[in-house]
Protein backbone atom coordinates (compact mmCIF):
# COMPACT_ATOMS: atom_id res chain seq x y z
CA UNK A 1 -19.43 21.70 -78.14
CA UNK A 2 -20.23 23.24 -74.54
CA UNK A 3 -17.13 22.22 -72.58
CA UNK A 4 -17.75 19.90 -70.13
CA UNK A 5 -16.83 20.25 -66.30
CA UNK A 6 -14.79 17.29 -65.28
CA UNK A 7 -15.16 16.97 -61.28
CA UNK A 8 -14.50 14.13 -58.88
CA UNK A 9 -18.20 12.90 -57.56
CA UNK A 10 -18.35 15.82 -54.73
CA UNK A 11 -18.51 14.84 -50.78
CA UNK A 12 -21.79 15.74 -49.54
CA UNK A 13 -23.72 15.57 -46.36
CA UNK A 14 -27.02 15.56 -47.94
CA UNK A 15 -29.67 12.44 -47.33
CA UNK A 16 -30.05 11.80 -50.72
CA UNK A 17 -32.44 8.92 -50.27
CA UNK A 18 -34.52 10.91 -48.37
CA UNK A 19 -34.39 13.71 -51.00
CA UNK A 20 -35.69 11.23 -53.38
CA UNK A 21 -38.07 9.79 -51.52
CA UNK A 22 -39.40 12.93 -50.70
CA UNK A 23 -38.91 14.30 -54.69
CA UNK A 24 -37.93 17.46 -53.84
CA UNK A 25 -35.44 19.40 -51.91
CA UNK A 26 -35.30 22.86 -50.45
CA UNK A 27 -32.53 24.94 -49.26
CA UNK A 28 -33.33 23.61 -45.36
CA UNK A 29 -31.91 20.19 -46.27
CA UNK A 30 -28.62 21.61 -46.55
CA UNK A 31 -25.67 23.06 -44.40
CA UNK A 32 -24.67 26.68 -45.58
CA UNK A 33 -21.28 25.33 -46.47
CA UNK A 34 -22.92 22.68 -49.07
CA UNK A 35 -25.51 25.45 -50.24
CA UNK A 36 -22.60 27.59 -50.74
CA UNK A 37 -21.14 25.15 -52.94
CA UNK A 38 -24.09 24.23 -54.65
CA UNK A 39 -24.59 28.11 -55.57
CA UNK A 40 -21.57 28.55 -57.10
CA UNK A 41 -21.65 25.64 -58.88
CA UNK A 42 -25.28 26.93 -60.36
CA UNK A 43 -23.36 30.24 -60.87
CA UNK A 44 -20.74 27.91 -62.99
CA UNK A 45 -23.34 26.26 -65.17
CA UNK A 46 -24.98 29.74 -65.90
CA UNK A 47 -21.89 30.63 -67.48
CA UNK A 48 -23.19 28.73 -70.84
CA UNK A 49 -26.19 30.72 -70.49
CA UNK A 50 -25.75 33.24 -73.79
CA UNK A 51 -24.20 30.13 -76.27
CA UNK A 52 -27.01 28.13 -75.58
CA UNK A 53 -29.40 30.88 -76.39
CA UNK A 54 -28.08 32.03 -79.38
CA UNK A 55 -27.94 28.01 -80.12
CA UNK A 56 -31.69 27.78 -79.44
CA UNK A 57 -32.65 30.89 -81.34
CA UNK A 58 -30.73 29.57 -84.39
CA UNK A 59 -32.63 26.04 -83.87
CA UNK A 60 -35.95 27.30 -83.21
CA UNK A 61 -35.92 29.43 -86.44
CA UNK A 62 -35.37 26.42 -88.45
CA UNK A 63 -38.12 24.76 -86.59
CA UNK A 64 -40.51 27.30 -87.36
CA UNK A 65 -39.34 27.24 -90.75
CA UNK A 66 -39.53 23.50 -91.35
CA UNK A 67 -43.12 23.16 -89.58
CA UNK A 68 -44.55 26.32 -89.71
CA UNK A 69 -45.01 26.13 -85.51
CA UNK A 70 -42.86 28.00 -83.28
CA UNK A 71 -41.23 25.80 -80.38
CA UNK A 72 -40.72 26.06 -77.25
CA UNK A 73 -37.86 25.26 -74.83
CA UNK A 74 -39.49 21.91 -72.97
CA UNK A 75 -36.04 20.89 -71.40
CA UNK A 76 -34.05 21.78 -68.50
CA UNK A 77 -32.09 24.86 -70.18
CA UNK A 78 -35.75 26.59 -69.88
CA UNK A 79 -36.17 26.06 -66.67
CA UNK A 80 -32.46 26.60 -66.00
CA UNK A 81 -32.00 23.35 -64.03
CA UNK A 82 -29.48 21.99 -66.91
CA UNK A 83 -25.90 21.08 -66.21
CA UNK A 84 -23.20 21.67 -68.41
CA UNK A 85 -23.34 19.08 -71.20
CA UNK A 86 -27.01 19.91 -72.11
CA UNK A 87 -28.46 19.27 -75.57
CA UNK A 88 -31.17 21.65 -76.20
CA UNK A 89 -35.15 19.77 -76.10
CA UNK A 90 -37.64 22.24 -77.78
CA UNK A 91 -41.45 21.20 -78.74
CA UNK A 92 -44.16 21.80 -80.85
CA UNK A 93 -47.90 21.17 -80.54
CA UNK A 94 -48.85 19.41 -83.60
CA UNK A 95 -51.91 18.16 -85.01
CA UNK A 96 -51.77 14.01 -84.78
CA UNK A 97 -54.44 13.47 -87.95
CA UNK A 98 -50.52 15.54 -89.66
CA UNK A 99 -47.67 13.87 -88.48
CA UNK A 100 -47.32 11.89 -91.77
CA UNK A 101 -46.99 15.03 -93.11
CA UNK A 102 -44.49 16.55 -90.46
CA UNK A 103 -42.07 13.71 -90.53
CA UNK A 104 -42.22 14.19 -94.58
CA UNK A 105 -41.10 17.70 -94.04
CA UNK A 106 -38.32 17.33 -91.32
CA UNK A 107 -36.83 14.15 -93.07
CA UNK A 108 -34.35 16.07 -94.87
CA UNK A 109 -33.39 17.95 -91.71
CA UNK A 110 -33.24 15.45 -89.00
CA UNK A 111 -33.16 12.15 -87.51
CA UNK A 112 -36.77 10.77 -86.28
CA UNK A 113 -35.75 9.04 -83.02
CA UNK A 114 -39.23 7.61 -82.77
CA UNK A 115 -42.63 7.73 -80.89
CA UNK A 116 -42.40 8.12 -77.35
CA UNK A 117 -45.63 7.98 -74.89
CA UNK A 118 -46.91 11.15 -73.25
CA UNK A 119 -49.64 11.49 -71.05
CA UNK A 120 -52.77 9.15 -70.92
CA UNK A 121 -53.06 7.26 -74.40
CA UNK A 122 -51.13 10.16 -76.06
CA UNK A 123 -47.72 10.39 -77.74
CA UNK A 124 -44.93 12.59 -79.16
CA UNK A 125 -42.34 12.29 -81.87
CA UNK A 126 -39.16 13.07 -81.18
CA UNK A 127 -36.53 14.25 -84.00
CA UNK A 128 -33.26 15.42 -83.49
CA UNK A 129 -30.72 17.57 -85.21
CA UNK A 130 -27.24 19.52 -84.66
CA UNK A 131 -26.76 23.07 -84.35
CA UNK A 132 -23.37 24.83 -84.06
CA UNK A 133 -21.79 21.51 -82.43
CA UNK A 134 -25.55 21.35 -79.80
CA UNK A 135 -27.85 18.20 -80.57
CA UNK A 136 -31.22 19.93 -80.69
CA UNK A 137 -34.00 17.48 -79.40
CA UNK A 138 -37.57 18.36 -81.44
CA UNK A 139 -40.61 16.43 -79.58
CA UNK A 140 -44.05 17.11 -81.77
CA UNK A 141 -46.73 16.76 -79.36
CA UNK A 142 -50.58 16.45 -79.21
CA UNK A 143 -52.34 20.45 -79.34
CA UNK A 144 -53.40 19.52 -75.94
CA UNK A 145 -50.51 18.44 -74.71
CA UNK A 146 -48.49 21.07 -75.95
CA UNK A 147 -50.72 23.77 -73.91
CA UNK A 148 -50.55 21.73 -71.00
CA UNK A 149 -46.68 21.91 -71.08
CA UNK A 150 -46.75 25.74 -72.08
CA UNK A 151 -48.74 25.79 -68.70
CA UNK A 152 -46.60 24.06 -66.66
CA UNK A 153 -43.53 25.65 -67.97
CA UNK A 154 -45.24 28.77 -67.14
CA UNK A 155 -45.69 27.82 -63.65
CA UNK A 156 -41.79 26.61 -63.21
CA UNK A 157 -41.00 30.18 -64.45
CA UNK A 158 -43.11 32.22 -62.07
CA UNK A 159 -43.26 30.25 -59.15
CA UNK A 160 -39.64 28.52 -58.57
CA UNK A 161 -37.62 29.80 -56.83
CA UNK A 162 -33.86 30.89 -57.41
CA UNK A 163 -33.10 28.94 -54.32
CA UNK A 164 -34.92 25.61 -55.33
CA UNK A 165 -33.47 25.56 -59.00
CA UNK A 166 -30.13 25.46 -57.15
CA UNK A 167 -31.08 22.81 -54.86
CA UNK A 168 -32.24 20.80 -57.17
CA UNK A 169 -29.18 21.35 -59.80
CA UNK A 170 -27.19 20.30 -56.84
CA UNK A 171 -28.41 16.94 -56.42
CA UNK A 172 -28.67 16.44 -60.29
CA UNK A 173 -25.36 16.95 -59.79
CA UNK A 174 -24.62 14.84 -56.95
CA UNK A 175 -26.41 11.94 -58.64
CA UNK A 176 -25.08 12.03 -62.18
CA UNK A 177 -21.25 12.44 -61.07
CA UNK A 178 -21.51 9.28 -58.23
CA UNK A 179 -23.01 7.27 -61.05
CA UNK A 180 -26.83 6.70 -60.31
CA UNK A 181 -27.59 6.74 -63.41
CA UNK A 182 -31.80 5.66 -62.54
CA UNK A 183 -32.01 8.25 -60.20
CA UNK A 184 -30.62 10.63 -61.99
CA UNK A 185 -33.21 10.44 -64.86
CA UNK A 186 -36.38 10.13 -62.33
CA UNK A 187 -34.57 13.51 -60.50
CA UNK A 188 -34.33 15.04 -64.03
CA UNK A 189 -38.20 14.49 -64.12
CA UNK A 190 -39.54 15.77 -59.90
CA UNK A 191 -39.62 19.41 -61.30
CA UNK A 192 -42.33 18.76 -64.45
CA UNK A 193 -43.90 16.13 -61.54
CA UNK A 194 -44.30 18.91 -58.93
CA UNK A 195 -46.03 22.11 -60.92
CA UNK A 196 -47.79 19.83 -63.17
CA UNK A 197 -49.03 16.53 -61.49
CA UNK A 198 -51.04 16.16 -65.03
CA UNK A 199 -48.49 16.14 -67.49
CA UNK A 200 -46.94 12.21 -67.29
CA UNK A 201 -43.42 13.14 -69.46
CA UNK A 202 -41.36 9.96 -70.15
CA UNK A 203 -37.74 10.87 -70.96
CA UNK A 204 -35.70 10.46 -74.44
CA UNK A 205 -33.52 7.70 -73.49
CA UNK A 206 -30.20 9.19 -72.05
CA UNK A 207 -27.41 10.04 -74.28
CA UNK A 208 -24.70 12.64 -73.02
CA UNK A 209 -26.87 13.75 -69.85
CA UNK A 210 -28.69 17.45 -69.21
């Protein structure tokens, strides 16, 4: 398993009801002491980095091999906003009129978790499986909504900044370790909000935390 930090819930002289009223947070909203902090404790959780890709190549192979799609990394590993007990959430654009079909072929693989809603009317499956000691979250979305997420996660990539993904870890952070446990998952959920106001993605109910 990733080894998991064990901190004390950290002092902080952020506003973090204004943060989340607001839904975002830049590097202006804190002191340079507290973004000092906050960077090397997003310097800390990049230490996982190479594990969790070798992880995720080993668990996307499989996918591919088990569906005959390629995934992609939908979670907050991609984005690099994860902390360090992250599972690994990859998806797949699949065709709806198939799914019988799909959860046929990953039944002796997996665990089907169950339908979860999307965006609009739509829906995903989600399926889950270990690799190397890392729970691997699969979520077989619409074609549609699949591209829309590949554009999104696009736009996270080329667009967010180094400074803002350490913000934002930061008050993950802040949130999961003081216990507010609600916040926490809407937080978890500001970043796919912000670059794609579109794409309505309702969580896997939490487990271990990411």
């Amino acid at each position: 398993m990733v080894p998991r930090v064990t901190t004390q819930p950290p002092s902080t002289g952020l506003d973090l009801n204004s943060i989340l009223e607001r839904r975002w947070t830049v590097r202006g909203d804190f002191t340079d002491a507290e973004f000092a902090r906050a960077r090397a404790f997003y310097e800390q959780m990049r230490f996982h980095d190479e594990r969790l890709e070798k992880v995720r190549a080993m668990a996307a192979e499989l996918i591919t091999k088990w569906t005959g799609h390629t995934p992609r990394d939908v979670g907050s590993f991609g984005t690099r906003l994860n902390l360090e007990t992250s599972d690994l959430d990859l998806g797949i654009g699949y065709p709806v009129e198939d799914r019988d079909r799909l959860r046929a072929a990953l039944a002796p693989h997996t665990t089907f978790l169950g339908e979860r809603k999307t965006r609009f009317s739509t829906s995903r499956l989600v399926f889950s499986f270990t690799v190397d000691g890392i729970e691997i979250d699969l979520s077989a979305l619409t074609v549609e909504d699949f591209a829309v997420a590949c554009r999104m996660l696009d736009r996270i990539d080329q667009t967010m900044t180094l400074e803002e993904r350490i913000a934002h870890t930061w008050v993950k952070h802040l949130l999961r370790s003081s216990g507010r446990t609600e916040q926490y998952a809407a937080w978890k959920l500001v970043t796919y909000a912000r670059f794609c106001p579109e794409f309505d993605w309702v969580p896997i109910p939490e487990k271990t935390g990411t």
